[in-house]
Every structure is written in C-alpha cells, then in structure tokens.
N, C-alpha and C. Protein backbone atom coordinates (compact mmCIF):
# COMPACT_ATOMS: atom_id res chain seq x y z
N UNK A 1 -7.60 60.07 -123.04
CA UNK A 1 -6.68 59.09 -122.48
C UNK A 1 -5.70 59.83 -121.56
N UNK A 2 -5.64 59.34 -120.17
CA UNK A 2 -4.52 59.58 -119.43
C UNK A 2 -3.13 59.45 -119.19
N UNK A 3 -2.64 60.23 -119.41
CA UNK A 3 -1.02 59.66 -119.03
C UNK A 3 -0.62 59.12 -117.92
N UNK A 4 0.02 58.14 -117.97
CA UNK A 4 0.81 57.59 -117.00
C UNK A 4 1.83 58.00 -116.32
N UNK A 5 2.63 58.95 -116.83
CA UNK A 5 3.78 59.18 -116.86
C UNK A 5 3.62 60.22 -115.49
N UNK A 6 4.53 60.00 -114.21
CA UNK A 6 4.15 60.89 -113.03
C UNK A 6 5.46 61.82 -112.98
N UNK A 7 5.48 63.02 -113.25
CA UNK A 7 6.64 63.64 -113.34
C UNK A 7 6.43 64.28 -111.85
N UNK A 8 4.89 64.45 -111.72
CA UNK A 8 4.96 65.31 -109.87
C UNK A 8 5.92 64.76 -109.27
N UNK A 9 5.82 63.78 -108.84
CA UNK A 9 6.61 62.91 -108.18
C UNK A 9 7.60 62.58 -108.44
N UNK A 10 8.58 63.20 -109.29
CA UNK A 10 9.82 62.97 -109.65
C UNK A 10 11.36 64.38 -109.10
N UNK A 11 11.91 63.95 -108.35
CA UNK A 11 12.56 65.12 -107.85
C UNK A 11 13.48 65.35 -108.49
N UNK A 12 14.84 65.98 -108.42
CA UNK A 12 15.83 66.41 -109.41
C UNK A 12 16.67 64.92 -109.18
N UNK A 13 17.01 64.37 -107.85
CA UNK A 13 17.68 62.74 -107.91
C UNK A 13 17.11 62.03 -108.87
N UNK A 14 15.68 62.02 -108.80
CA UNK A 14 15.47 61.26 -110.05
C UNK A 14 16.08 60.93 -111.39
N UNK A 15 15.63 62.85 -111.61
CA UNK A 15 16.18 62.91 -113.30
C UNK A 15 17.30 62.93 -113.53
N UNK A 16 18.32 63.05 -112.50
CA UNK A 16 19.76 62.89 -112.39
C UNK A 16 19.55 61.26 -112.85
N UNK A 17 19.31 60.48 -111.99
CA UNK A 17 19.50 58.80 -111.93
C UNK A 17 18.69 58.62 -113.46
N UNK A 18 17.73 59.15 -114.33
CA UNK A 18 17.19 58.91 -115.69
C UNK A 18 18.01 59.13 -116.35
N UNK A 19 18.75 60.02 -116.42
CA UNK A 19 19.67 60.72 -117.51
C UNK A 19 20.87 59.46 -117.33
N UNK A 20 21.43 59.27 -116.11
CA UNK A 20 22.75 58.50 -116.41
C UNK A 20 22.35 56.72 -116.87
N UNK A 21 20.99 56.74 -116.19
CA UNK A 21 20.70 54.95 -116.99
C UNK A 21 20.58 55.14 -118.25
N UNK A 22 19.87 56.38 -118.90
CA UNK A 22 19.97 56.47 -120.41
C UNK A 22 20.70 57.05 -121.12
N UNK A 23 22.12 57.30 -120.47
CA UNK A 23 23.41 57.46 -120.99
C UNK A 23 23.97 55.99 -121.27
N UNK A 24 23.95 55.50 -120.28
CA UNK A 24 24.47 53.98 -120.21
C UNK A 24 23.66 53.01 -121.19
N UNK A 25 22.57 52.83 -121.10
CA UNK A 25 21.72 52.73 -121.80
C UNK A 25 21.57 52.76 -123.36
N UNK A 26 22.36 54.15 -123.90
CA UNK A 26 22.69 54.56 -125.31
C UNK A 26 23.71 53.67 -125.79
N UNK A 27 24.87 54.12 -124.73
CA UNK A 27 26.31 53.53 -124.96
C UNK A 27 26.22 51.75 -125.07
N UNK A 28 25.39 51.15 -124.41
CA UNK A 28 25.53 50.18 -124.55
C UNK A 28 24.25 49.49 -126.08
N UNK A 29 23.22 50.43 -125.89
CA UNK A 29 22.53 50.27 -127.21
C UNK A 29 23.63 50.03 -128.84
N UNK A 30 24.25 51.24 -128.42
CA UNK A 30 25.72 51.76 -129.79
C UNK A 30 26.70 50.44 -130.00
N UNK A 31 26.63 49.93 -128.65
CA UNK A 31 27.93 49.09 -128.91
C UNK A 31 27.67 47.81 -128.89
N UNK A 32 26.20 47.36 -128.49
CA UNK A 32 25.79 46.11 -128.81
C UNK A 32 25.44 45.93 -130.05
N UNK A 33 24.54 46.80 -131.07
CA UNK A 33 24.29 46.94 -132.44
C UNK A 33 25.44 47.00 -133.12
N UNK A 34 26.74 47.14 -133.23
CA UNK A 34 27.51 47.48 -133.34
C UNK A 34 28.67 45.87 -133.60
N UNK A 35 28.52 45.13 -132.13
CA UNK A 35 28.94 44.00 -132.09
C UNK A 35 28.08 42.57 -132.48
N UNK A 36 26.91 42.59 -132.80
CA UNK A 36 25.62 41.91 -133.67
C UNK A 36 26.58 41.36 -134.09
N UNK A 37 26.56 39.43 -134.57
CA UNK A 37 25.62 38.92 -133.54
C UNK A 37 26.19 37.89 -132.74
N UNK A 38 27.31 38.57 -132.35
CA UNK A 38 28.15 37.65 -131.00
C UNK A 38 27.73 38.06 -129.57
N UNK A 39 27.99 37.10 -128.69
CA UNK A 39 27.45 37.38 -127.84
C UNK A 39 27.37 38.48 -126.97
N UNK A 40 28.71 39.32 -127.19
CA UNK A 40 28.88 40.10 -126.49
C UNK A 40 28.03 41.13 -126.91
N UNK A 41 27.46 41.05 -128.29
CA UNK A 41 26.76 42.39 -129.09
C UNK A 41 25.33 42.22 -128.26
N UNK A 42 24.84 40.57 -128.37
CA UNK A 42 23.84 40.22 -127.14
C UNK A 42 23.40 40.70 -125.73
N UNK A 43 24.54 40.64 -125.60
CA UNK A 43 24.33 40.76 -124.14
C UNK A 43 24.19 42.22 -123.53
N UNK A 44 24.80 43.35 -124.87
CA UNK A 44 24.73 44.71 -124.40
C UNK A 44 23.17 45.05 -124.46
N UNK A 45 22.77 44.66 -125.54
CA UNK A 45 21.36 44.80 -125.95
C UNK A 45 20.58 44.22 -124.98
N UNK A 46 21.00 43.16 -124.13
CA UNK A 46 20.17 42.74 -123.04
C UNK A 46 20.47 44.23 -122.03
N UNK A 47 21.57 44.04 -121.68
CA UNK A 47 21.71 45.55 -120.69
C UNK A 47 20.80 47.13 -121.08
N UNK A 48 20.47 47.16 -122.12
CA UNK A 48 19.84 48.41 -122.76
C UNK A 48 18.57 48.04 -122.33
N UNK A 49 18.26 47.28 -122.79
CA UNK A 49 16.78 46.62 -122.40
C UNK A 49 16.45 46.78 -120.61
N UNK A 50 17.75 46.33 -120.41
CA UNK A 50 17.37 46.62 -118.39
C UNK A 50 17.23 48.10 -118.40
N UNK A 51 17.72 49.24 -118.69
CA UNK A 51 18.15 50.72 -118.51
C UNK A 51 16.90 50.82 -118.63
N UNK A 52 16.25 50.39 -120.46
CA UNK A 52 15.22 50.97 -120.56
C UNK A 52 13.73 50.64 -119.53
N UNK A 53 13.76 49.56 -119.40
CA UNK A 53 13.10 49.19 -117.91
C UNK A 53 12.98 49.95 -117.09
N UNK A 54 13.96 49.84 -116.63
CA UNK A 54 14.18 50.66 -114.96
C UNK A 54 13.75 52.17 -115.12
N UNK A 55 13.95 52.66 -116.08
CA UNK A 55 13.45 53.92 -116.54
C UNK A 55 12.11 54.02 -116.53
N UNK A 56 11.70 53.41 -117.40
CA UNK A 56 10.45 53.20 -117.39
C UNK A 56 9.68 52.98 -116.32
N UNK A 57 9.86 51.97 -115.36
CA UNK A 57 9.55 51.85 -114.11
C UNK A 57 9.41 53.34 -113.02
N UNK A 58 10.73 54.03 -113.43
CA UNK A 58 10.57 55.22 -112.39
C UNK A 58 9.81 56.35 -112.89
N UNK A 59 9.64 56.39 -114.43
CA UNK A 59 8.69 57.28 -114.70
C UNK A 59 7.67 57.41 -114.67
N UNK A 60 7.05 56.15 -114.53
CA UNK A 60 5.74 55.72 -114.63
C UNK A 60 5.04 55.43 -113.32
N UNK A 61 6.20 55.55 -112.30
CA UNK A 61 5.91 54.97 -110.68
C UNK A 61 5.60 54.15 -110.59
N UNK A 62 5.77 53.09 -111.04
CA UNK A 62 5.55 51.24 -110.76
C UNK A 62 7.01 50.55 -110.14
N UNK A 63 6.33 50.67 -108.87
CA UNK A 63 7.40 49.67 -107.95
C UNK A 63 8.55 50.22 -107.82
N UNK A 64 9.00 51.51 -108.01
CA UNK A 64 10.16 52.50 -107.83
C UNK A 64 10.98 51.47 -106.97
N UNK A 65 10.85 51.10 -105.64
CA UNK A 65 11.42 50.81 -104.86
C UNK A 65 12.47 49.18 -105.34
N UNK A 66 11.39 48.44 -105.92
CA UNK A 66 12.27 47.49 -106.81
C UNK A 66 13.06 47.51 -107.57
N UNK A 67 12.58 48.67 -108.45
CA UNK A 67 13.63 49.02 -109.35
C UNK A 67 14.90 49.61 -108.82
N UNK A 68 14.89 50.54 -107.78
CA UNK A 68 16.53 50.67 -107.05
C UNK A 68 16.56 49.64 -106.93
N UNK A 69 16.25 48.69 -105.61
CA UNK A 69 17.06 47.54 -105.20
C UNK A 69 17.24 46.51 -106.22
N UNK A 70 16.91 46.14 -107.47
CA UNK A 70 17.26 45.50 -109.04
C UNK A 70 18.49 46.39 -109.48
N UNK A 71 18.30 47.46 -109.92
CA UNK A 71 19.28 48.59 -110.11
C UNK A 71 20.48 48.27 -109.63
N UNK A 72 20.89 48.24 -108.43
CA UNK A 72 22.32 48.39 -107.64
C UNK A 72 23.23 47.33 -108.26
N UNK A 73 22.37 46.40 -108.14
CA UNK A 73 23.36 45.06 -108.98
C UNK A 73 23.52 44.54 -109.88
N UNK A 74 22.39 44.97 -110.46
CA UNK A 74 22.72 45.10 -112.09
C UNK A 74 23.41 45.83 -112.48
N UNK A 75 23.62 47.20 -112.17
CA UNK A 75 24.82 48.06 -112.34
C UNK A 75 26.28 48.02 -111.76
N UNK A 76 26.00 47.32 -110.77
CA UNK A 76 27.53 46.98 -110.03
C UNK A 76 27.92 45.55 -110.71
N UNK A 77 27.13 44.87 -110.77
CA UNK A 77 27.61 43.46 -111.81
C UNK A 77 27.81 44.06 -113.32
N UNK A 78 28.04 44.87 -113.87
CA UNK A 78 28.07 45.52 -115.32
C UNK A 78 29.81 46.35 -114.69
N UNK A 79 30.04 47.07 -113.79
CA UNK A 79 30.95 47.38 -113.66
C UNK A 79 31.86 46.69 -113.48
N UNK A 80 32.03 45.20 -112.15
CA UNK A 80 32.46 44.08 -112.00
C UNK A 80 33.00 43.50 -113.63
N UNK A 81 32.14 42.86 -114.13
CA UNK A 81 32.37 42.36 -115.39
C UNK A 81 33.21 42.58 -116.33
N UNK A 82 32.82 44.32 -116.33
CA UNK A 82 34.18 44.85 -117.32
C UNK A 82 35.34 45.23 -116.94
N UNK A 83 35.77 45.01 -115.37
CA UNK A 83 37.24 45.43 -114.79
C UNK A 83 37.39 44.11 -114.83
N UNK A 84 36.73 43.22 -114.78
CA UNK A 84 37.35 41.11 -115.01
C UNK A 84 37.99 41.25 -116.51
N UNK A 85 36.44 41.70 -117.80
CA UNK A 85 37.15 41.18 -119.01
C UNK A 85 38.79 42.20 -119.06
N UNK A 86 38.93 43.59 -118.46
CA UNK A 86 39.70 44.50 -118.73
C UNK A 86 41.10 43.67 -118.35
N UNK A 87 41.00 43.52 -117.34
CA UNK A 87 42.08 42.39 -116.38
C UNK A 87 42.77 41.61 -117.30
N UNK A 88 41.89 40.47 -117.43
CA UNK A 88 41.94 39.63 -118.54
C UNK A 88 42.27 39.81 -119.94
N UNK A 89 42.31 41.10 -120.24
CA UNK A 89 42.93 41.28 -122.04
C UNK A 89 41.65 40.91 -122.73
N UNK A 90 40.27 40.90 -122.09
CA UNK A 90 39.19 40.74 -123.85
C UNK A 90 38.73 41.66 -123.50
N UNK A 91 39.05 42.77 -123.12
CA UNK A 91 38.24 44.11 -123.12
C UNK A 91 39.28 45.09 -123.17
N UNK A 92 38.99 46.18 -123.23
CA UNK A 92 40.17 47.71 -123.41
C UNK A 92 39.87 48.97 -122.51
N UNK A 93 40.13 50.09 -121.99
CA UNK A 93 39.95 50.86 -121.60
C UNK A 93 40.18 51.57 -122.60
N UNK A 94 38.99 52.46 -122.84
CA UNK A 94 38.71 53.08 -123.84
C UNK A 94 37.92 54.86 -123.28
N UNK A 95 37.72 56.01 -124.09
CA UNK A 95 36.82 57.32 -123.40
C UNK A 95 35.55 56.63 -123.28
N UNK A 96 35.12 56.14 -123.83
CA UNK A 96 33.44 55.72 -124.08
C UNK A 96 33.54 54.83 -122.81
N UNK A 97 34.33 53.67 -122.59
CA UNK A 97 34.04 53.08 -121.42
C UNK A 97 34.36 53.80 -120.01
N UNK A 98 35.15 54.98 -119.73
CA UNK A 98 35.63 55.77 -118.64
C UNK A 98 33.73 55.87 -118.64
N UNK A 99 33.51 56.51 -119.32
CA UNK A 99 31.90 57.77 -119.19
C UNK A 99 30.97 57.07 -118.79
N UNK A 100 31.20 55.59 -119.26
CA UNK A 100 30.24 54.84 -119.47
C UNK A 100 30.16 54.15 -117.88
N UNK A 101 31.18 53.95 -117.27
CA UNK A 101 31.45 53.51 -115.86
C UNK A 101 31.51 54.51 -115.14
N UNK A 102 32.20 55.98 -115.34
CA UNK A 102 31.83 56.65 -114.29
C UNK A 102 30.22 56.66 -113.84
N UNK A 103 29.43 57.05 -115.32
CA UNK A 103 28.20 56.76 -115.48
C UNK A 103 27.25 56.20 -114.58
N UNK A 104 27.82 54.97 -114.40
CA UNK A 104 27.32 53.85 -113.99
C UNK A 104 27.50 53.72 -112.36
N UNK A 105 28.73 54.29 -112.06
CA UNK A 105 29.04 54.48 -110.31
C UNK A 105 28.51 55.20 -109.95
N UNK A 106 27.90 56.72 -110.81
CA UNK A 106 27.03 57.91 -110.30
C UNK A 106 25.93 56.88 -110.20
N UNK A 107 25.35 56.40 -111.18
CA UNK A 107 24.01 55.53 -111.00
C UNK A 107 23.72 54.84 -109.42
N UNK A 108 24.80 54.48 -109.45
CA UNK A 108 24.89 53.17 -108.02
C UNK A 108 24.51 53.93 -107.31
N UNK A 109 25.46 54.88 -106.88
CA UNK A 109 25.09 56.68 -105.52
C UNK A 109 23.76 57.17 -105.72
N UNK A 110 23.26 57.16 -106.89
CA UNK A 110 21.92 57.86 -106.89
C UNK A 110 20.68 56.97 -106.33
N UNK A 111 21.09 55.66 -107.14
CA UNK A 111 20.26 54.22 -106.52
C UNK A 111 19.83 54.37 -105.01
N UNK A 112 21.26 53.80 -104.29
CA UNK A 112 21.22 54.27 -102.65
C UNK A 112 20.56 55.17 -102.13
N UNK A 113 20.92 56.41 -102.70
CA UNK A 113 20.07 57.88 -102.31
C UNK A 113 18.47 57.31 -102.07
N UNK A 114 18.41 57.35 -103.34
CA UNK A 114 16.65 57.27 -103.34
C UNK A 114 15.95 55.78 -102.90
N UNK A 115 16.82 55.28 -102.74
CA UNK A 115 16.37 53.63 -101.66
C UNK A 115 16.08 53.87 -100.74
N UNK A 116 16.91 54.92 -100.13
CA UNK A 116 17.03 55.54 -98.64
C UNK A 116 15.90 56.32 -98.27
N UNK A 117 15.62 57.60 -99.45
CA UNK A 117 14.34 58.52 -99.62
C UNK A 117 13.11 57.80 -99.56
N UNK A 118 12.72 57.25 -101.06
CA UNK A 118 11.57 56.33 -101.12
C UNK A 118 11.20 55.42 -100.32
C-alpha cells in the first residue's frame, strides 16, 4: 500500500503554516472539550475539525490551492470573532489566547505566501 502523504513537495512555508494550524488546532481542541456542551465548546471543536482539514489537505496535496484561499477566512473570521466577543465582555484576554492569535495572524502571512507560490 502506498502512501499518500507528499512530503517532496512540501517546502519549509509549508511546515511552518502545519505547525501553526496545529497549534491552533490543539488550543482550540483543549478548549472546546473543555467547554462541552455549550455552544461555544461546539463551535471550537468545529474550528479543530477545519485545522485538521486543511492540514490534511496540504499534506496529502489535494487542492492545496483551495485550502489557502478557505484558510484566509476562516482564520481571519476566528480572529474577528474573538476581538468582537473580547470588546463585548464574553470573552477575556488571556496567554493561551495571545499564542493562539498571534498563531493564527502568522497562519494568515503564511496562507498569502503560498497562494502567491502555488
């Protein structure tokens, strides 16, 4: 049986952009299990589920190019969201959320990069 998995084709942007969706990815795995079973615990677990996707997608080389342009706004609507609830008083600034958003802005830069490349 063959692997799927195309690492030739994977440059160091890549594994840069793998590592921070499955940082984000974790953090939001941790904190949706965590918040079970309100919605907000929902909805992280939906976001983990996208990371793990998109990951998947670039490792495997299926449709790379979709997956950036899906990527950008799903990650920029995840950043959006939590400077609204932060605003608003139902969310906190917290270390885990700094890492978790810087995280997530490196993601965006890396997105672009390789939209541009690919």
């Amino acid at each position: 049986m063959s692997s799927r998995i195309d690492t030739a084709s994977l440059t160091t942007v890549h594994y840069v952009g793998i590592a921070l969706a499955a940082l984000s990815g974790v953090v939001h795995l941790v904190l949706g299990v965590a918040a079970l079973p309100s919605a907000f615990g929902v909805s992280f677990l939906v976001a983990t589920v996208g990371f793990a996707v998109g990951v998947a997608m670039v490792v495997l080389n299926v449709r790379r190019r979709l997956a950036y342009l899906v990527g950008i706004p799903f990650v920029l609507g995840q950043v959006a969201i939590y400077a609204v609830t932060v605003v608003q008083g139902l969310n906190q600034l917290s270390p885990v959320a700094v890492v978790d958003k810087v995280a997530q802005l490196a993601l965006v830069g890396v997105l672009v990069v390789l939209l541009r490349r690919d």
